[in-house]
Protein backbone atom coordinates (compact mmCIF):
# COMPACT_ATOMS: atom_id res chain seq x y z
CA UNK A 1 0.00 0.00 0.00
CA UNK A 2 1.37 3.30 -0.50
CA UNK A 3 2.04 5.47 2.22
CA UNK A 4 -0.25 8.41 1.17
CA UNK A 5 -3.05 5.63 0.91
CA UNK A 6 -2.18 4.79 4.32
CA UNK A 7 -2.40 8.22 5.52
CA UNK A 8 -5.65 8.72 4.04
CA UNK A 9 -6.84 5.59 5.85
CA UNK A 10 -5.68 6.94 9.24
CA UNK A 11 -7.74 10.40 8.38
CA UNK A 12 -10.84 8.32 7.36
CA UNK A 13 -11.14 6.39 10.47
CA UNK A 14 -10.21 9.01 12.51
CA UNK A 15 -13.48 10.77 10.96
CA UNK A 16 -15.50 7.84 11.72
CA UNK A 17 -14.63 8.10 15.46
CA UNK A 18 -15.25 12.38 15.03
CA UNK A 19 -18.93 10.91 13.82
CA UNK A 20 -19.36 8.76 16.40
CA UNK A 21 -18.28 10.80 18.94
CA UNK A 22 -20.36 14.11 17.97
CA UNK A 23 -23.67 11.48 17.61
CA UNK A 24 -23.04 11.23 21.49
CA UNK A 25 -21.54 14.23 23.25
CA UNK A 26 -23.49 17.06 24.93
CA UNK A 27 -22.74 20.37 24.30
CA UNK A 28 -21.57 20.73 28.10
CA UNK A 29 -19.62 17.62 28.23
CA UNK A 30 -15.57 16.89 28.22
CA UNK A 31 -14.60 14.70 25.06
CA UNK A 32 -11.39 12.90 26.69
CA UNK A 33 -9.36 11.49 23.66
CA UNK A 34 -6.71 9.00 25.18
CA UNK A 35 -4.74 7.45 21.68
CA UNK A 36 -1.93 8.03 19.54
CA UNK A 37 -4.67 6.41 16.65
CA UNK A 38 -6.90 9.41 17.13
CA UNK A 39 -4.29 11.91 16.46
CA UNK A 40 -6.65 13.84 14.15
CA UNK A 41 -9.77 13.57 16.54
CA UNK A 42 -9.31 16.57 18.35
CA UNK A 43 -8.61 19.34 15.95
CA UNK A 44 -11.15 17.06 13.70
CA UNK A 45 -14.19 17.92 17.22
CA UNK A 46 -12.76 21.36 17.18
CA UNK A 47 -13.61 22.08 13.89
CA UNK A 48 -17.45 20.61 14.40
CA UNK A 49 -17.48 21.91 17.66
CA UNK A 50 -15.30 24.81 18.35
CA UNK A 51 -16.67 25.27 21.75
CA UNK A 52 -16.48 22.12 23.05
CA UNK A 53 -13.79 21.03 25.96
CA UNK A 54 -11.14 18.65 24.58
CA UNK A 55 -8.15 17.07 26.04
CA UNK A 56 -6.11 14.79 24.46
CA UNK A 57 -3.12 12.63 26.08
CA UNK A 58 -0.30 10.02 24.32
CA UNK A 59 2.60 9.10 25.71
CA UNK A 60 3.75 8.82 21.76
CA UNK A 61 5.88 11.31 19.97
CA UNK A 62 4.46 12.02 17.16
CA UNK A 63 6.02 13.95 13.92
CA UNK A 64 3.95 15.85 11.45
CA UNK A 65 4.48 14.62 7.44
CA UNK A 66 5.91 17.07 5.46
């Protein structure tokens, strides 16, 4: 597979846990986002939600793609 594919993968199910998680969250609760998988989950609930209370936590390094 080639790694832009793989990328785009990562985005797509990282937009099917935004979904998911916006089908369920108040508009007064904390969305707690605990994974180095869900990298793109919290600017992807700020976006949808901009004033929502987000906190995200990984004990990964992570490195953006150039």
């Amino acid at each position: 597979m080639h790694e832009d594919e793989l990328w785009d993968a990562f985005g797509a199910a990282n937009e099917k846990f935004c979904q998911a998680v916006l089908a369920v969250a108040g508009p007064d609760d904390t969305i707690w986002v605990h994974s180095f998988q869900l990298l793109l989950l919290p600017e992807m609930l700020r976006r949808a939600r901009p004033p929502a209370t987000i906190g995200f936590s990984s004990i990964f390094p992570f490195f953006p793609r150039n």
